[in-house]
Protein backbone atom coordinates (compact mmCIF):
# COMPACT_ATOMS: atom_id res chain seq x y z
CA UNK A 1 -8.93 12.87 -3.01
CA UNK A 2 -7.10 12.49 -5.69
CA UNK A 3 -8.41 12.25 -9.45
CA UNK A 4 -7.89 9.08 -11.75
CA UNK A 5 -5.29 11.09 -14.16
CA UNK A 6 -3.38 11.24 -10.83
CA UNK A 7 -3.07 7.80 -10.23
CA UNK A 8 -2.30 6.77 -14.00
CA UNK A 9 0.65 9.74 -14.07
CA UNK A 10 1.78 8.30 -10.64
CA UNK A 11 1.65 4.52 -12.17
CA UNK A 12 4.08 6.17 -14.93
CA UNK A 13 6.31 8.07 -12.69
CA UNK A 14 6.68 5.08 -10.15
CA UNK A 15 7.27 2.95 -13.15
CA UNK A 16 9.73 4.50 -15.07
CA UNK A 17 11.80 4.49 -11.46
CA UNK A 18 10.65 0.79 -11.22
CA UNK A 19 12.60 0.00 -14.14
CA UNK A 20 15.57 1.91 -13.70
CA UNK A 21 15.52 0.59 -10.00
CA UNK A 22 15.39 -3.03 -10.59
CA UNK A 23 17.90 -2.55 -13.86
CA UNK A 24 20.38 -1.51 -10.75
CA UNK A 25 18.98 -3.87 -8.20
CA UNK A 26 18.55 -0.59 -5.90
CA UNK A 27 14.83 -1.55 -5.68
CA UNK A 28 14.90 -1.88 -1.82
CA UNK A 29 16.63 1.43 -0.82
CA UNK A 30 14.72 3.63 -3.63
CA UNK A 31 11.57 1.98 -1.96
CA UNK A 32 12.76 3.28 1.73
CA UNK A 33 13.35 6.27 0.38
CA UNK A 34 10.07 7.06 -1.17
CA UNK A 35 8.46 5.65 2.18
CA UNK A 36 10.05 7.99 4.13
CA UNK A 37 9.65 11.30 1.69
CA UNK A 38 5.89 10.20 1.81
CA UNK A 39 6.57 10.12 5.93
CA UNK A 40 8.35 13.42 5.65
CA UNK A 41 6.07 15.22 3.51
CA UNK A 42 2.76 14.13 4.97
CA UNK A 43 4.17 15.26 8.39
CA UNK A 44 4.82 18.39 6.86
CA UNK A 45 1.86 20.33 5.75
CA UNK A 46 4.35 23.66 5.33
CA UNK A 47 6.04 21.77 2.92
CA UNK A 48 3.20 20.42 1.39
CA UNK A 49 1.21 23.74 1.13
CA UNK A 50 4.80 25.82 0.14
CA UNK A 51 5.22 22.70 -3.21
CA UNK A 52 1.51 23.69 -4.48
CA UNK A 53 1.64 27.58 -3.62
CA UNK A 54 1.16 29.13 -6.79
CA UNK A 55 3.52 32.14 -5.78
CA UNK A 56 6.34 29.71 -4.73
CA UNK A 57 8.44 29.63 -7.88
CA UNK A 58 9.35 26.02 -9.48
CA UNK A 59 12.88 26.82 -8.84
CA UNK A 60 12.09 27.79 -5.20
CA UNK A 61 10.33 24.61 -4.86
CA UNK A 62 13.09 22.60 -6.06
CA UNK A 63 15.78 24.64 -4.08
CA UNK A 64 13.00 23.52 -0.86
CA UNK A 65 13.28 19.66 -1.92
CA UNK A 66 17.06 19.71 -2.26
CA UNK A 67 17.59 21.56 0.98
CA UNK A 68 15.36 18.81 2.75
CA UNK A 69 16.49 15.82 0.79
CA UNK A 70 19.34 16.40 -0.96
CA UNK A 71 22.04 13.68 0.49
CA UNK A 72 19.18 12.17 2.52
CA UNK A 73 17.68 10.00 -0.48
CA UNK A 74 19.12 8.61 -3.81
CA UNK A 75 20.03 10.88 -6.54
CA UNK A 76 17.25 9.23 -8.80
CA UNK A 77 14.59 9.75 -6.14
CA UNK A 78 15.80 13.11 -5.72
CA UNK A 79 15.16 13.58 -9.69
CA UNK A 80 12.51 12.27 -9.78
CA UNK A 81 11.40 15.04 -6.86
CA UNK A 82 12.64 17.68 -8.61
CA UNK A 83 10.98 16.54 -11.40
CA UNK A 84 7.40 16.34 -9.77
CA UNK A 85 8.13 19.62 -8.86
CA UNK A 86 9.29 20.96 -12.73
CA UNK A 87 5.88 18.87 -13.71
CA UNK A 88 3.37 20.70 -10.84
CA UNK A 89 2.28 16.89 -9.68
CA UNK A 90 4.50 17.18 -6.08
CA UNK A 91 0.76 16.16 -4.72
CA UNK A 92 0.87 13.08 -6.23
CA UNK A 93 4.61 11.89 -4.42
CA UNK A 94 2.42 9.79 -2.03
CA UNK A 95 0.76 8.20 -4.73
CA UNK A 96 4.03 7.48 -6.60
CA UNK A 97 5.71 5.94 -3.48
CA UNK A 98 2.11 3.46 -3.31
CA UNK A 99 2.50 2.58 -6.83
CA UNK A 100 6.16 1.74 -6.24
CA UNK A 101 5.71 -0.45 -2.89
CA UNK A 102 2.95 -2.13 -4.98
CA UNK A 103 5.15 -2.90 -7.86
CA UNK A 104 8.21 -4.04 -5.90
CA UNK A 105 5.56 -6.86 -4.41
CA UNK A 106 4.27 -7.86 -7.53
CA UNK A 107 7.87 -7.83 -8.38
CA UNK A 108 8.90 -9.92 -5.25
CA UNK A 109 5.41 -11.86 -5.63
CA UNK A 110 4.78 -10.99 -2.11
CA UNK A 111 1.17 -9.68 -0.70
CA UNK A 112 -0.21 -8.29 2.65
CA UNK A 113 -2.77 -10.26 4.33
CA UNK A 114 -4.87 -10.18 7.58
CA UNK A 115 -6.84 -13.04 9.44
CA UNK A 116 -9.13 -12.69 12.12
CA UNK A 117 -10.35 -15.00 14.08
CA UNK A 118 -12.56 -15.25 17.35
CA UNK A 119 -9.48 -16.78 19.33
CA UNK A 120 -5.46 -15.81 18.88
CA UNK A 121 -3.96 -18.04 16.17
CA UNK A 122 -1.32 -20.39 17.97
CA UNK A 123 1.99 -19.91 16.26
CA UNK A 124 1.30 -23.53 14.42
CA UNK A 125 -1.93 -22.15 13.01
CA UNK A 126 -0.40 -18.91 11.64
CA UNK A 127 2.12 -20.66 9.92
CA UNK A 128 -0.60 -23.64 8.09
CA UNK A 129 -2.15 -20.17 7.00
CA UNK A 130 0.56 -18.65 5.11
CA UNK A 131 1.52 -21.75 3.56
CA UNK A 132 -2.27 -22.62 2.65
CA UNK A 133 -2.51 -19.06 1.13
CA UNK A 134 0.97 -18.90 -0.72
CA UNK A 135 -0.25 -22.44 -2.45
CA UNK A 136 -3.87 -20.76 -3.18
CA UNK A 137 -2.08 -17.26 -4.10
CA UNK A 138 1.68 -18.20 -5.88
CA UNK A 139 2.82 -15.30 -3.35
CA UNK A 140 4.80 -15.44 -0.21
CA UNK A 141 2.59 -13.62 2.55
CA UNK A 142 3.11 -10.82 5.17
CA UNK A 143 0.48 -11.92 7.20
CA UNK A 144 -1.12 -9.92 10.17
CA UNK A 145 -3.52 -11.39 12.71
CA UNK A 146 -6.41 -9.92 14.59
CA UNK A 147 -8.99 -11.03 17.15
CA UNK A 148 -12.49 -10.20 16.58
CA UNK A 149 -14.55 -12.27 19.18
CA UNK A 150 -17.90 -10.95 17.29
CA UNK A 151 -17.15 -13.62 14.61
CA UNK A 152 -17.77 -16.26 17.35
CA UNK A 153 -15.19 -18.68 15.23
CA UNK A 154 -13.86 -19.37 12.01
CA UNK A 155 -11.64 -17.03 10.17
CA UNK A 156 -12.06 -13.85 8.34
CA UNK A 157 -8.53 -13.71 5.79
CA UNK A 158 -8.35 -10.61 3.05
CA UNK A 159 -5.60 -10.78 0.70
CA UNK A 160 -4.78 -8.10 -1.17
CA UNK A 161 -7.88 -6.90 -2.47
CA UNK A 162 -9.92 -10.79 -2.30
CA UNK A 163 -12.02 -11.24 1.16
CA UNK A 164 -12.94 -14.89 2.09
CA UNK A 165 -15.49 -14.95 5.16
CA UNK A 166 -15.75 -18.22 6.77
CA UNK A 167 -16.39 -17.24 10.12
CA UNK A 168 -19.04 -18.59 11.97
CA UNK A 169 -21.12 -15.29 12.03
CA UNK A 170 -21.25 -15.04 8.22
CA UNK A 171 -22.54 -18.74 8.18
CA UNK A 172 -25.41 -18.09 11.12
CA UNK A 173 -26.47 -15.15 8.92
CA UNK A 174 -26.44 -16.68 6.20
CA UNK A 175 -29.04 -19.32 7.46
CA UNK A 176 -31.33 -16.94 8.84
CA UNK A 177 -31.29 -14.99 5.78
CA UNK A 178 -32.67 -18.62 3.87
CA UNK A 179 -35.08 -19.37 7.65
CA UNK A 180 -36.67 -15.69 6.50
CA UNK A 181 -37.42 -17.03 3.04
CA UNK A 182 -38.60 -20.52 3.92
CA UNK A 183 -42.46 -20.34 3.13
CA UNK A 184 -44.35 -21.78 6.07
CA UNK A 185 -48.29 -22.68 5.30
C-alpha cells in the first residue's frame, strides 16, 4: 500500500506532465503510454523488484527502462521514467499514470459510472441515464451497466466517488429498519 507522501509526489509528477502534455495537445498518447508502462510493469515483477533493488545501480536501472521503453513511449514519458528512477519513486509509476488518467477527465469533464439494476437496461434507458447524469454532473459519462437481481428493482448508479441507492432493496430496508422502531403498546 502505498503511503500518502506517495500519492501527493505522484499528483506532482503526473502534473507537471499534465501541463506540458496538454501545452502540446499530446494528452491522449502520453495517457496510452503511461497505461501501458503501468500494464508492462505490473506484469513484470522482475522489473519491478530489479527498479527497487538496492544493489541495482540508478544508472543500471535507467539503462533497464530505456532498453524496455525506449522508442516504445514518448520521449517525455520516457523522462519522466528515467527520472522516477534518478528520484528512487519507480514504485509510484502506477500511481502517476492514475493521477494522470484522472486529470485528463477532469480535463475532458468526463467521469466513469456504473448502474445496476434488477433487469438489463434497454438501450433507450441507458441513454435517459447518461443524459440525466451529465445534466445532474456537468460531465459527459462512460457509463457501465450491471445486473444485480438481489436489488429486486430500481437502480443502484455510483459516479465517481458519489453512490445514489434507489433500488427497491434499500427502500424495503429502510422501512423495516423504522417497523423495528415503531413502539407498539
Amino acid at each position: 500500500m502505498a503511503a500518502t507522501g506517495d500519492f501527493r509526489a505522484a499528483r506532482r509528477y503526473a502534473g507537471a506532465l499534465f501541463n506540458i502534455a496538454v501545452a502540446s495537445n499530446e494528452a491522449d498518447d502520453v495517457a496510452r503510454n503511461l497505461a501501458d508502462v503501468t500494464q508492462v510493469t505490473t506484469q513484470s515483477p522482475e522489473l519491478m523488484n530489479v527498479l527497487h533493488h538496492p544493489r541495482v545501480t540508478r544508472e543500471r536501472k535507467k539503462a533497464i527502462l530505456a532498453q524496455v521503453f525506449h522508442n516504445q513511449v514518448r520521449p517525455d514519458v520516457e523522462h519522466l521514467l528515467l527520472m522516477l528512477v534518478e528520484k528512487d519513486r519507480a514504485s509510484i509509476i502506477p500511481n502517476v499514470a492514475t493521477e494522470f488518467a484522472r486529470m485528463l477527465d477532469e480535463h475532458r469533464k468526463e467521469v466513469d459510472a456504473e448502474a445496476v439494476s434488477a433487469v438489463p437496461l434497454t438501450g433507450e434507458q441507458k441513454a435517459q441515464l447518461e443524459a440525466q447524469l451529465l445534466a445532474a454532473t456537468g460531465y459527459k459519462v462512460r457509463l457501465q451497466t450491471r445486473v444485480d437481481e438481489n436489488i429486486l428493482g430500481g437502480l443502484i448508479v455510483r459516479v465517481g466517488d458519489k453512490l445514489i441507492d434507489a433500488s427497491v432493496a434499500t427502500q424495503l430496508s429502510q422501512i423495516r429498519n423504522k417497523l423495528k422502531q415503531v413502539k407498539v403498546n
